[in-house]
N, C-alpha and C. Protein backbone atom coordinates (compact mmCIF):
# COMPACT_ATOMS: atom_id res chain seq x y z
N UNK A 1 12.54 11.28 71.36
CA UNK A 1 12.89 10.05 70.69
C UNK A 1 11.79 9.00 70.85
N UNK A 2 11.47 8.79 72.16
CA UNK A 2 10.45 7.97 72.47
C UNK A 2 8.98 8.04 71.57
N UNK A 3 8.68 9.42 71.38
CA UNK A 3 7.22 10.35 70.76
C UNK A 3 7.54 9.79 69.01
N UNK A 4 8.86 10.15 68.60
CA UNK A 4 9.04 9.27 67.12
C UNK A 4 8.78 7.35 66.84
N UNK A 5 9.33 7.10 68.03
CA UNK A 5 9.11 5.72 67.99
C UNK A 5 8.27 5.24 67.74
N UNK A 6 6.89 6.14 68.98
CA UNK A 6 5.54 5.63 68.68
C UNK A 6 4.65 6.15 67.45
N UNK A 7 5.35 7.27 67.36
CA UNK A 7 4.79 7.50 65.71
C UNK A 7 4.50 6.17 64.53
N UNK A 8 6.19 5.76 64.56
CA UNK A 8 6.35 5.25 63.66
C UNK A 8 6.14 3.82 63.96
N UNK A 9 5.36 3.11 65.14
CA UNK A 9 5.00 1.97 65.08
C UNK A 9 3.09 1.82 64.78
N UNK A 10 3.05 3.48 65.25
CA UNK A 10 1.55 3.63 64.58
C UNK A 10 1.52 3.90 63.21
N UNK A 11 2.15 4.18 62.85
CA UNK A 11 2.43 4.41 60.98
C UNK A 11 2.59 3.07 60.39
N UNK A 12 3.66 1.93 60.89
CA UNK A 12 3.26 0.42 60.85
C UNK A 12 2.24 -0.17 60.36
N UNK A 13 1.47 -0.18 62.31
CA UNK A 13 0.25 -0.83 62.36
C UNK A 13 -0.77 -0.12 61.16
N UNK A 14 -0.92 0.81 61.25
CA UNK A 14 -1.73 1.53 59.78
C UNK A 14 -1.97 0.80 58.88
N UNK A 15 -0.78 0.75 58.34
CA UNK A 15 -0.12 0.05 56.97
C UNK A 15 -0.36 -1.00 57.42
N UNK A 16 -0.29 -2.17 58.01
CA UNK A 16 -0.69 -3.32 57.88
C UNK A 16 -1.90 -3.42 58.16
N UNK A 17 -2.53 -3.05 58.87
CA UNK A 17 -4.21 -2.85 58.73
C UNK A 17 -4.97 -2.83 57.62
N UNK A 18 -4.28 -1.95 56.15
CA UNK A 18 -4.77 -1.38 55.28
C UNK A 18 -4.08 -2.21 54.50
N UNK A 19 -3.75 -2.99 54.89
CA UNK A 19 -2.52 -4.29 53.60
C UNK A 19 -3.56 -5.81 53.72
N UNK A 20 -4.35 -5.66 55.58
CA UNK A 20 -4.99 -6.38 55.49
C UNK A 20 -6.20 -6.40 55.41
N UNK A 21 -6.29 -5.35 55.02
CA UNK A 21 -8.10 -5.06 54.35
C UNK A 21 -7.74 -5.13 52.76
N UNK A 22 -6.64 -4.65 52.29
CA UNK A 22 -6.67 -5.20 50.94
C UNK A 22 -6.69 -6.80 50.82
N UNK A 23 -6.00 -7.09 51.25
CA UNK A 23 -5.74 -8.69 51.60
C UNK A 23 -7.22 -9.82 51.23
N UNK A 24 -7.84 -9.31 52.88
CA UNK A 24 -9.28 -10.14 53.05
C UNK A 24 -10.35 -9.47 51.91
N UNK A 25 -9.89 -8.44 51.42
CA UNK A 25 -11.34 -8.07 50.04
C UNK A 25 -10.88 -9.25 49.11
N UNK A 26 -9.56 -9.33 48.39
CA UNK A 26 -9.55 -10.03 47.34
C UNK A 26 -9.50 -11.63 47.69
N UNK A 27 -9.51 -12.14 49.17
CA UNK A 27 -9.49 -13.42 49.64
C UNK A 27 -11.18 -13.65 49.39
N UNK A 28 -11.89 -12.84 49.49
CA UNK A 28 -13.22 -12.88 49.55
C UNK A 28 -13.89 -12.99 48.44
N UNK A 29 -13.21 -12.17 47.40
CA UNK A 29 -13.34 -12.66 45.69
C UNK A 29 -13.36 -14.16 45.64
N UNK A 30 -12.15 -14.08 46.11
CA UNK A 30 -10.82 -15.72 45.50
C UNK A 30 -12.40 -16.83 46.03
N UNK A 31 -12.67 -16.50 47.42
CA UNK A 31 -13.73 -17.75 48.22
C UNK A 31 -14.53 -17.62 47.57
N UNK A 32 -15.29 -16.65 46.78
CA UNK A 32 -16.76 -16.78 46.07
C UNK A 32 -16.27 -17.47 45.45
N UNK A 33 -15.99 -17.14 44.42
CA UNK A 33 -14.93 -17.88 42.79
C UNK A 33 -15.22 -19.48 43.49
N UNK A 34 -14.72 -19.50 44.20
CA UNK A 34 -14.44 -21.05 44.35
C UNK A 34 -15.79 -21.65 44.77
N UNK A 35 -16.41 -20.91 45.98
CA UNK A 35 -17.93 -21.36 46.07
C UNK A 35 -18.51 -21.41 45.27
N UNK A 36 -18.83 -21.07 44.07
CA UNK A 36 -20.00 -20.84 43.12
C UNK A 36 -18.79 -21.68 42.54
N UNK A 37 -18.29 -21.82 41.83
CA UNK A 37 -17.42 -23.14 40.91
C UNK A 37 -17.94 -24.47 41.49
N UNK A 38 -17.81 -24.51 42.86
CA UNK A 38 -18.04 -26.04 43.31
C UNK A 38 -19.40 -26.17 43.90
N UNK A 39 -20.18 -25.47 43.64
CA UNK A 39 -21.68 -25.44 43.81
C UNK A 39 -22.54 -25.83 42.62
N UNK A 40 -21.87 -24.99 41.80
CA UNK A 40 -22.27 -25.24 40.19
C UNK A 40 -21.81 -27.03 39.87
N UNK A 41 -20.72 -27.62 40.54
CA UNK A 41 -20.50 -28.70 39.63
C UNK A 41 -20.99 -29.55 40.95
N UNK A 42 -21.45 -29.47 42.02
CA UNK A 42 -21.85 -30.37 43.00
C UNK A 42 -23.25 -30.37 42.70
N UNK A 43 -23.58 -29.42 42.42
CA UNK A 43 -25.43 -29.68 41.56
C UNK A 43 -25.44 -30.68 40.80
N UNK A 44 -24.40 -30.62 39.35
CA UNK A 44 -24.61 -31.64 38.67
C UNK A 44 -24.86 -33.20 39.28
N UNK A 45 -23.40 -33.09 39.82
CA UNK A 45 -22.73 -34.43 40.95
C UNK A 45 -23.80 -35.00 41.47
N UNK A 46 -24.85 -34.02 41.92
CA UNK A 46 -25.75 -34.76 42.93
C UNK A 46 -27.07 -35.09 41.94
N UNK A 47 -27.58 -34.77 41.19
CA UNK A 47 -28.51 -34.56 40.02
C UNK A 47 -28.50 -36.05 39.49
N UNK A 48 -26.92 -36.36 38.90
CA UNK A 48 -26.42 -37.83 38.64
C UNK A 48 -26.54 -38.83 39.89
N UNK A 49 -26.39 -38.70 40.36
CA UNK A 49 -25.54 -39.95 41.20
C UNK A 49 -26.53 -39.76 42.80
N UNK A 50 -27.46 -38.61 43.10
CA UNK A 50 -28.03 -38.57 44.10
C UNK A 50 -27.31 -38.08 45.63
N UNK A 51 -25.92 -37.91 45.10
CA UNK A 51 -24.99 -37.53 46.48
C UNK A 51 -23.69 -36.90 45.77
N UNK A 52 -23.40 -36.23 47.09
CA UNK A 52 -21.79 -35.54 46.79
C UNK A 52 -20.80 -35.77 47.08
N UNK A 53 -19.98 -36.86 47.06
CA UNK A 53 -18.80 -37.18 47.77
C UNK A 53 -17.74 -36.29 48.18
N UNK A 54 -17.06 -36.35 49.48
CA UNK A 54 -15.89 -35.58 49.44
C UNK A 54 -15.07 -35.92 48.88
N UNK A 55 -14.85 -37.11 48.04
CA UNK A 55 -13.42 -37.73 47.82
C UNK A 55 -14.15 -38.78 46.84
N UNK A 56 -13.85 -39.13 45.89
CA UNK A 56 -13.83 -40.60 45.16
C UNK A 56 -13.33 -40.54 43.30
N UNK A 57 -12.86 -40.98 43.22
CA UNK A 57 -12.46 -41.20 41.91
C UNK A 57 -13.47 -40.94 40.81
N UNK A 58 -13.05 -40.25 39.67
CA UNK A 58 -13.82 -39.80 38.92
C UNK A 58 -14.78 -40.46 38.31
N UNK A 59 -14.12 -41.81 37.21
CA UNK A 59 -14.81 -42.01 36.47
C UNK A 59 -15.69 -43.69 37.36
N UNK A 60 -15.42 -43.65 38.65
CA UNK A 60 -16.12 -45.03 39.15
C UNK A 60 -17.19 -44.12 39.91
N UNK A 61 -17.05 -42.41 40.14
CA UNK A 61 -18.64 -41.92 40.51
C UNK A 61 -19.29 -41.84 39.71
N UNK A 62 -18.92 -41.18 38.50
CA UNK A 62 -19.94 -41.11 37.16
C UNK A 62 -19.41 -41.71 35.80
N UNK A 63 -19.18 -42.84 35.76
CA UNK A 63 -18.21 -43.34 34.54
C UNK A 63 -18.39 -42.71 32.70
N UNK A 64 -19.44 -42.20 32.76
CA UNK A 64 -19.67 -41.90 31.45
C UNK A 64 -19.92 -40.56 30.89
N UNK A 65 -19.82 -39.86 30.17
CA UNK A 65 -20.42 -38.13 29.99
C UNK A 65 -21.89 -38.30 29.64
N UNK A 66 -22.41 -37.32 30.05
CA UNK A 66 -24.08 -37.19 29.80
C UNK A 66 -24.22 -35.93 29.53
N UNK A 67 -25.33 -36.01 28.45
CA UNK A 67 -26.01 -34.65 28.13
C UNK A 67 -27.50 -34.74 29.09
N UNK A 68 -26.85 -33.76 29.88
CA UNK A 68 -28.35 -33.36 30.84
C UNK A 68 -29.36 -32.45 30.32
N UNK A 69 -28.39 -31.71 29.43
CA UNK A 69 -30.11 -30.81 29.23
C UNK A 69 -29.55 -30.45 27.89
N UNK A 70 -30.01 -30.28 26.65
CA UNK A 70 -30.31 -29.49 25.19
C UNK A 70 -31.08 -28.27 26.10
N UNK A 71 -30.66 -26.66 25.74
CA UNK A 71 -30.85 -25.32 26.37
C UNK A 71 -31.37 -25.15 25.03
N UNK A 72 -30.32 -24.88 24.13
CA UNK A 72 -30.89 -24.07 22.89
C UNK A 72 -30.12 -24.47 22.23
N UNK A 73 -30.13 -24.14 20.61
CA UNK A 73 -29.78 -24.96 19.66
C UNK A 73 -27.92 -24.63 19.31
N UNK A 74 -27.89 -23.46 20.21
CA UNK A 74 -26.12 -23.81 20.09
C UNK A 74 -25.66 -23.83 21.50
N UNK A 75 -26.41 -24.44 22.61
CA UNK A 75 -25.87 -24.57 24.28
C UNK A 75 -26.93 -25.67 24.55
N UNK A 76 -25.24 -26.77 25.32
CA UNK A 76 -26.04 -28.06 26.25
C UNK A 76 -25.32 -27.90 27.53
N UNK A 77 -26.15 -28.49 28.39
CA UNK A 77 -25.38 -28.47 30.02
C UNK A 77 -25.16 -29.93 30.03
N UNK A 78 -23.63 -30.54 29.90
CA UNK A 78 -23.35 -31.63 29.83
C UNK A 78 -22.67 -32.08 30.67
N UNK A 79 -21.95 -33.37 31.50
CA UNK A 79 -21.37 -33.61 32.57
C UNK A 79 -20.15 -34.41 31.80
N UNK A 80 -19.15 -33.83 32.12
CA UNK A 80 -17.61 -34.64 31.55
C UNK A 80 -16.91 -34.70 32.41
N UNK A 81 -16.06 -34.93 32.88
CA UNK A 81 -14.38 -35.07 33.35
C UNK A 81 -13.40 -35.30 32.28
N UNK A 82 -12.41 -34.24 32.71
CA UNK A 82 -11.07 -33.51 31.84
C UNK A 82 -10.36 -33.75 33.10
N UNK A 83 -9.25 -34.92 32.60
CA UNK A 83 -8.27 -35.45 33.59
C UNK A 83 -6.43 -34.76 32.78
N UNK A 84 -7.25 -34.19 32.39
CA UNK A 84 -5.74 -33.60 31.80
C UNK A 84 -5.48 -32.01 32.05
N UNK A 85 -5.21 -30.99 31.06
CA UNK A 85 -4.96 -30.02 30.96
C UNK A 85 -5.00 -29.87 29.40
N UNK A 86 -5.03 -27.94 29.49
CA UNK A 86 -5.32 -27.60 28.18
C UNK A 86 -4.37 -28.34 26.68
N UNK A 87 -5.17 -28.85 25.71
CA UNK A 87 -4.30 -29.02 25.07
C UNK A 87 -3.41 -30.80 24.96
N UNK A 88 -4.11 -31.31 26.08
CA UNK A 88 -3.38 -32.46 26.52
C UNK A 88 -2.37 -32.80 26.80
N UNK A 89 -1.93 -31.32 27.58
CA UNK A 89 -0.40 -31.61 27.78
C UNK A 89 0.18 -32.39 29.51
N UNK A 90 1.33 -32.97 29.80
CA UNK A 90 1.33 -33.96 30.25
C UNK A 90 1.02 -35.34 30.32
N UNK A 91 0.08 -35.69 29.18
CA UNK A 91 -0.55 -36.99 29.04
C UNK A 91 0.66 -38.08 28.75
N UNK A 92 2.04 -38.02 28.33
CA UNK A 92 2.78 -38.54 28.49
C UNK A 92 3.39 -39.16 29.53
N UNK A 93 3.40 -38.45 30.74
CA UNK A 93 3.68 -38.87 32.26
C UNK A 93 2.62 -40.03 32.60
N UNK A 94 1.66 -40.27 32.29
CA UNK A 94 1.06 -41.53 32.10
C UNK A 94 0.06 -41.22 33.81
N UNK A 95 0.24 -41.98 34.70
CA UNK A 95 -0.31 -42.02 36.33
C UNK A 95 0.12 -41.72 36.96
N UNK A 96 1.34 -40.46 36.45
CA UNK A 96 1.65 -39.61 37.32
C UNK A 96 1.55 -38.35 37.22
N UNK A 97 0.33 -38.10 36.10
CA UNK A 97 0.14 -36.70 35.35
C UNK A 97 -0.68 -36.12 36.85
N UNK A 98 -1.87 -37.02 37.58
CA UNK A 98 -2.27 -36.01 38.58
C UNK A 98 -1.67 -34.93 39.19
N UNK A 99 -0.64 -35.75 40.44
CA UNK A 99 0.25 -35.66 41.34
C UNK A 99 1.07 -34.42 40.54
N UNK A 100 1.52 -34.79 39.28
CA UNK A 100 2.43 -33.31 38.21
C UNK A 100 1.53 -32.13 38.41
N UNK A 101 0.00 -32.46 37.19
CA UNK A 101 -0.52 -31.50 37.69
C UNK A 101 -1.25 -30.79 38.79
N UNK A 102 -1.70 -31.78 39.87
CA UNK A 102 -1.64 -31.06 41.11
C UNK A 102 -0.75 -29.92 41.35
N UNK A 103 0.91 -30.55 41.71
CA UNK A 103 1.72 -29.37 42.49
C UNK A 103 1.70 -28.71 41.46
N UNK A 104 1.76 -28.54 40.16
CA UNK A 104 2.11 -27.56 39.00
C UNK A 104 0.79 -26.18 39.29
N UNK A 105 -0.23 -26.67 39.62
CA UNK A 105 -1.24 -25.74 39.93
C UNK A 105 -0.97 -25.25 40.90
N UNK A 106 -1.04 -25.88 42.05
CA UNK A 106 -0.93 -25.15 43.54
C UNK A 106 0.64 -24.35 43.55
N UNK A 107 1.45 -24.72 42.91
CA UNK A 107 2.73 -23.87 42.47
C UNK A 107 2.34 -22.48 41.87
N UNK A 108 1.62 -22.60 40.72
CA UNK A 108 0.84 -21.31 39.93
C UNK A 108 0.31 -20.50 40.72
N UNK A 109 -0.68 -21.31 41.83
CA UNK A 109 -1.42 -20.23 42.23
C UNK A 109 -0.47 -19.89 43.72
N UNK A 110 0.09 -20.17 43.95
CA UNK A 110 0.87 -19.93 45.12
C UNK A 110 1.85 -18.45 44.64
N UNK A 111 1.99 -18.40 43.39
CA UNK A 111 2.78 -17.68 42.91
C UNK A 111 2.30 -16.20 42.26
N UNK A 112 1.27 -16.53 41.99
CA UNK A 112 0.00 -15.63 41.50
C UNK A 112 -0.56 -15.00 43.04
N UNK A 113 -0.55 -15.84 43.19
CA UNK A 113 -1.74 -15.52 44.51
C UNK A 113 -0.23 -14.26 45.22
N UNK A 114 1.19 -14.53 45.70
CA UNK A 114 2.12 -13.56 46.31
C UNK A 114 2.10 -12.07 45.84
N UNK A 115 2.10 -12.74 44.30
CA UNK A 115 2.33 -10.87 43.65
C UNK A 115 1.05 -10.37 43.71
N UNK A 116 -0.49 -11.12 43.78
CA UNK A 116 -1.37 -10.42 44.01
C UNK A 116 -1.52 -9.14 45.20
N UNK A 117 -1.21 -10.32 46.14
CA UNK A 117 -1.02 -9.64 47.63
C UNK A 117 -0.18 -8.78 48.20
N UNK A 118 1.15 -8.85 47.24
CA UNK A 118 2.05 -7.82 47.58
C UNK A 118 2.98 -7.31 46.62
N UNK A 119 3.04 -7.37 45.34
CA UNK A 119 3.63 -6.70 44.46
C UNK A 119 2.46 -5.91 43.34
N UNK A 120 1.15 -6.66 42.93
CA UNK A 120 0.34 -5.64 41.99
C UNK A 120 -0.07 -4.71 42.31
N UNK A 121 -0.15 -4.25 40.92
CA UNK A 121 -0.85 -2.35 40.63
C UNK A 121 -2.06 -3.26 41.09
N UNK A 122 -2.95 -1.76 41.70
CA UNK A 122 -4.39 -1.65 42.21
C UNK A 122 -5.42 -2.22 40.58
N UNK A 123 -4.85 -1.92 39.57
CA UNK A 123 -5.42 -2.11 38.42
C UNK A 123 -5.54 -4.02 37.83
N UNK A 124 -4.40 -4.55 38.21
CA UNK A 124 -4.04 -5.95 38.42
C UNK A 124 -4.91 -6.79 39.09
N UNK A 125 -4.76 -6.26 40.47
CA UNK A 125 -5.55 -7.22 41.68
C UNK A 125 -6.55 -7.80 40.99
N UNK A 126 -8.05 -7.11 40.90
CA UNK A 126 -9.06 -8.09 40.25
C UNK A 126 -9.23 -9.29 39.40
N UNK A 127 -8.84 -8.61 38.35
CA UNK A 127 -8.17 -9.62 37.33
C UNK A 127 -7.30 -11.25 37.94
N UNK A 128 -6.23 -10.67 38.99
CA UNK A 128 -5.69 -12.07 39.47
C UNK A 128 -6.32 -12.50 39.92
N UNK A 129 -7.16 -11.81 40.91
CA UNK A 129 -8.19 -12.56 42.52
C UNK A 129 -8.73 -13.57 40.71
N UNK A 130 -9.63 -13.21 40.03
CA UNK A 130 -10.33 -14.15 39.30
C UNK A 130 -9.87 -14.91 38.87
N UNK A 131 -8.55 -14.73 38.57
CA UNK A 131 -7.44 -16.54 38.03
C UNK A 131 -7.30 -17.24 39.24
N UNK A 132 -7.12 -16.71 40.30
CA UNK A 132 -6.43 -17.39 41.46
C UNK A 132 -7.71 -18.37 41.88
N UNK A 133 -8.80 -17.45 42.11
CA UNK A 133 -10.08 -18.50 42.25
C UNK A 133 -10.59 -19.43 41.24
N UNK A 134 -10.38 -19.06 40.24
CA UNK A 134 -11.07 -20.23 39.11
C UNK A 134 -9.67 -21.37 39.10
N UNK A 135 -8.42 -20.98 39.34
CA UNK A 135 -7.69 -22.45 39.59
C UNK A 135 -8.11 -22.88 40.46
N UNK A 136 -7.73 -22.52 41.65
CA UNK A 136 -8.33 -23.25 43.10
C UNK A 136 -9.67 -23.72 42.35
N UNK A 137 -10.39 -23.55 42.25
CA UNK A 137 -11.92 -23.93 42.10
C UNK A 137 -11.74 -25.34 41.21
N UNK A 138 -10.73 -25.44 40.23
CA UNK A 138 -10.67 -26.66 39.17
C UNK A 138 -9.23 -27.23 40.49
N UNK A 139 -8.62 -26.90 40.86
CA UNK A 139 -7.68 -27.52 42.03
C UNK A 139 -8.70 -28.41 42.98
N UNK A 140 -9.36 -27.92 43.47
CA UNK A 140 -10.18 -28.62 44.32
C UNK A 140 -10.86 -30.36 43.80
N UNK A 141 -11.28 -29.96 42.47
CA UNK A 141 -11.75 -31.30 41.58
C UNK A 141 -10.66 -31.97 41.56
N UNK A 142 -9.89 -31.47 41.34
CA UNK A 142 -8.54 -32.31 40.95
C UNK A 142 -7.73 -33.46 42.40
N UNK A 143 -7.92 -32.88 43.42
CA UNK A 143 -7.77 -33.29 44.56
C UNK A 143 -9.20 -34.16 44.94
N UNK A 144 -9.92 -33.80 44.72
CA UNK A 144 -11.13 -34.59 45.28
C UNK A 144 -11.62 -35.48 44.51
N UNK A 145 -11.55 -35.40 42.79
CA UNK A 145 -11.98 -36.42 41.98
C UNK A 145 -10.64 -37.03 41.34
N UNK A 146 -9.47 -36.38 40.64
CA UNK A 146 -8.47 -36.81 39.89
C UNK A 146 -8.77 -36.45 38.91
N UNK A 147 -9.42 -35.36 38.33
CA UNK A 147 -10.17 -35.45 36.79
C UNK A 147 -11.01 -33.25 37.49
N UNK A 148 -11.11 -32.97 36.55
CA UNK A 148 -12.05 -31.65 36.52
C UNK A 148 -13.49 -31.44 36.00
N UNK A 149 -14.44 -31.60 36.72
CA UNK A 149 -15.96 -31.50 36.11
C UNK A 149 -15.89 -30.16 35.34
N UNK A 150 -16.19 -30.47 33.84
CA UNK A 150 -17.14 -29.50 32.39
C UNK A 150 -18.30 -29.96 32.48
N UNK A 151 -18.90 -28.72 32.31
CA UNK A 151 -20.20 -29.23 32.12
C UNK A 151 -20.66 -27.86 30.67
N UNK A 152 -20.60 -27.05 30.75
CA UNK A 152 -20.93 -26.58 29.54
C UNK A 152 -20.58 -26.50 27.81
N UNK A 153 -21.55 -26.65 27.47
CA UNK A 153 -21.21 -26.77 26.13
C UNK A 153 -22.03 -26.57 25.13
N UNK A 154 -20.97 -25.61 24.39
CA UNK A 154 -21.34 -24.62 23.76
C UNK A 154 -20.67 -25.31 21.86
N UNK A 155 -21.92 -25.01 20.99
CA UNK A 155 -22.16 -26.02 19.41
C UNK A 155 -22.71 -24.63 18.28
N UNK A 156 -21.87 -24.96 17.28
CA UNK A 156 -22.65 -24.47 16.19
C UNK A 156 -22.53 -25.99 15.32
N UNK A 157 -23.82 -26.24 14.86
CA UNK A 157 -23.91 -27.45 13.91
C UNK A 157 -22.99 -28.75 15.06
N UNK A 158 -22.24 -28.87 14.23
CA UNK A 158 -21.51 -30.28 14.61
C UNK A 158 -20.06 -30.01 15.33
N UNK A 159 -19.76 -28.69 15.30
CA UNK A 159 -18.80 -28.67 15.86
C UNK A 159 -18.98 -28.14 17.82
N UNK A 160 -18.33 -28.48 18.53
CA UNK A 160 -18.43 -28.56 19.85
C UNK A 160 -17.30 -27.51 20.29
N UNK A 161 -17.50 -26.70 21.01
CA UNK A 161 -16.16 -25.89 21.99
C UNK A 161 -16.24 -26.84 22.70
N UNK A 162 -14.60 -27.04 23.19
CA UNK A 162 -14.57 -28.23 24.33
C UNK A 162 -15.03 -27.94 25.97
N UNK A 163 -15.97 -28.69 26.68
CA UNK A 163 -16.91 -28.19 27.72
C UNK A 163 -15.92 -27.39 28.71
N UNK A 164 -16.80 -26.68 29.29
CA UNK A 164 -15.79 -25.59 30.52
C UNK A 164 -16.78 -25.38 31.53
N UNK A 165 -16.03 -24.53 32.45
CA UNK A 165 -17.14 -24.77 33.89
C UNK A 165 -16.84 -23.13 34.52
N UNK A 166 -17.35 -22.90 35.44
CA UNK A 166 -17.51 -21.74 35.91
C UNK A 166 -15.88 -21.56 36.52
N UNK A 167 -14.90 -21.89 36.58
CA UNK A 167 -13.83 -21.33 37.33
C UNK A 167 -13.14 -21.19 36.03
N UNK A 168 -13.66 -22.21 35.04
CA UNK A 168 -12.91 -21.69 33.36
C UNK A 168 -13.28 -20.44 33.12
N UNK A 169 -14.47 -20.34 33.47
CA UNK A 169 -14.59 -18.88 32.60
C UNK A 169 -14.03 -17.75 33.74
N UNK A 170 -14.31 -17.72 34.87
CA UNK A 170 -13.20 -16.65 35.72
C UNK A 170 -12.02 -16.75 35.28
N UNK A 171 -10.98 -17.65 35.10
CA UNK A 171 -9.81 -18.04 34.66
C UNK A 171 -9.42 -16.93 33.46
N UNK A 172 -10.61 -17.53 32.12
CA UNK A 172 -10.18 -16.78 30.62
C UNK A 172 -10.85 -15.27 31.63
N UNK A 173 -12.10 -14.90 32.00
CA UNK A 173 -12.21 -13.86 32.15
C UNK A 173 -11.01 -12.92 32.57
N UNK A 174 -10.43 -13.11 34.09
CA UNK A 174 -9.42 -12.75 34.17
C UNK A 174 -8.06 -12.72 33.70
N UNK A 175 -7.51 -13.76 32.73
CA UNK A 175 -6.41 -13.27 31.61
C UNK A 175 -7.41 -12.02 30.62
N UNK A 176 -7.92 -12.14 29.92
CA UNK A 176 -8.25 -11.09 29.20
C UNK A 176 -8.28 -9.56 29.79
N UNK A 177 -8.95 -9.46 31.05
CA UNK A 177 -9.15 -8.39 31.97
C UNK A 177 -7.56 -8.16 32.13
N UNK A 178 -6.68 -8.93 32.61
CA UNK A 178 -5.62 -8.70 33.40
C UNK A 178 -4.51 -8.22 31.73
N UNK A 179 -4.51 -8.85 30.77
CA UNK A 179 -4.12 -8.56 29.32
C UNK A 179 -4.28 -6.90 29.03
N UNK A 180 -5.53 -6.44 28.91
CA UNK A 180 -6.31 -5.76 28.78
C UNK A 180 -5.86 -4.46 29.77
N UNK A 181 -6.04 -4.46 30.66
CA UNK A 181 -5.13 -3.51 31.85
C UNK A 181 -4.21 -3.43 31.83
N UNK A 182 -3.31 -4.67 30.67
CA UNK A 182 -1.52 -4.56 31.03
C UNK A 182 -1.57 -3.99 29.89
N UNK A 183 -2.24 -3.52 28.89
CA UNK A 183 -2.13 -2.71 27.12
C UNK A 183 -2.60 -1.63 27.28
N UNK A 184 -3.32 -1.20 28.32
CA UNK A 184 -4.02 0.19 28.45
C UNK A 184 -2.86 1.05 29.23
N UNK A 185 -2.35 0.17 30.69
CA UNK A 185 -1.21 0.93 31.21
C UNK A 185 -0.01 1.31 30.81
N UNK A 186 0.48 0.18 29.43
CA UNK A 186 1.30 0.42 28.99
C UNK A 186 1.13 1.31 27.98
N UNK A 187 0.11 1.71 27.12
CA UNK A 187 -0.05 2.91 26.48
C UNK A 187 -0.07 3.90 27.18
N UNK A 188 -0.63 4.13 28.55
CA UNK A 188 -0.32 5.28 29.30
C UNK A 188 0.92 5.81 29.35
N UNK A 189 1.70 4.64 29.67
CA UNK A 189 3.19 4.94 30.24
C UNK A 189 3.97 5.80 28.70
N UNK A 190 3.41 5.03 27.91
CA UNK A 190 4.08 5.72 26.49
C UNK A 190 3.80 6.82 26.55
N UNK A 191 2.59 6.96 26.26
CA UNK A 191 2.32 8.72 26.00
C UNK A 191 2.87 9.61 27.19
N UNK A 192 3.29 9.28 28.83
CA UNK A 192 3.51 9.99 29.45
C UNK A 192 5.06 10.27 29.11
N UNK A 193 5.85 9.11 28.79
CA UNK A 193 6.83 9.15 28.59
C UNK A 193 7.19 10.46 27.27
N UNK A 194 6.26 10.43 26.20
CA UNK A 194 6.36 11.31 25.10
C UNK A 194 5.98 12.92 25.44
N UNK A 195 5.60 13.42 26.26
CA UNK A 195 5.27 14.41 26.83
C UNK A 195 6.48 15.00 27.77
């Protein structure tokens, strides 16, 4: 009885060992994601203004948008703050849209981030680790400025895509990836099912 016991507390520890090596790989994604997001927009930050604040209000560090660089004739590297969300939604809540969208994010990714860690297919994980980090990464602005640094931007003629930043594009990257894996598995499942 004793010889089963210890079996099965080494069969345990195993499994959590190997829950926490899955764990710290995709925590290690999630931290790049976010390092290179806030590296990329603390370059700008400092480029403007000569320093990086931990904390100060958006538009009294850099009050205005600037085009820093014309790249090529359909890409500029520009400096904005987007105090809203996609679409402008919440702008009705008026000066209390932060504070909304604050917890509304850290809610998302709190929620994202669980099933990453302990309910997704092996096929899933990546895909989330890259949403989970590109929010955090625009979470962080949001807490530290009140507003989200864009800086890219992308033109044909006169029309503008609205600017985005490196945790945007992990963000769309990973819905598409994570889309994309959920249409391939589910065609699997069909055809296995038809067989």
């Amino acid at each position: 009885m004793l010889l089963i016991a210890q079996v099965a507390i080494l069969k345990i520890v195993e499994l959590k060992r190997a829950q926490m090596k899955k764990i710290f790989k995709y925590l290690l994604i999630i931290l790049a994601i976010i390092l290179l997001d806030q590296l990329t927009k603390g370059i700008l930050i400092n480029l403007i203004t000569g320093r990086v604040p931990a904390f100060a209000p958006a538009w009294q560090l850099i009050p205005v948008p600037y085009l820093m660089a014309h790249v090529t004739d359909f890409f500029n590297i520009v400096f904005t703050w987007n105090p809203g969300t996609s679409f402008s939604l919440f702008r009705a809540l008026g000066e209390a849209a932060p504070v909304v969208i604050i917890v509304l994010t850290a809610f998302v990714i709190g929620a994202i981030s669980y099933y990453l860690f302990y309910r997704a297919q092996p096929y899933e994980r990546l895909p989330l680790a890259f949403i989970v980090g590109g929010a955090f990464g625009n979470l962080v602005d949001r807490v530290r400025f009140g507003a989200v640094v864009d800086f890219l931007d992308f033109h044909v003629g006169g029309y503008h895509w609205p600017a985005f930043n490196v945790a945007d594009i992990f963000i769309c990257v990973g819905v598409g990836w994570y889309i994309l894996n959920w249409l391939l598995a589910r065609r699997r499942c069909m055809r296995a099912n038809k067989q």
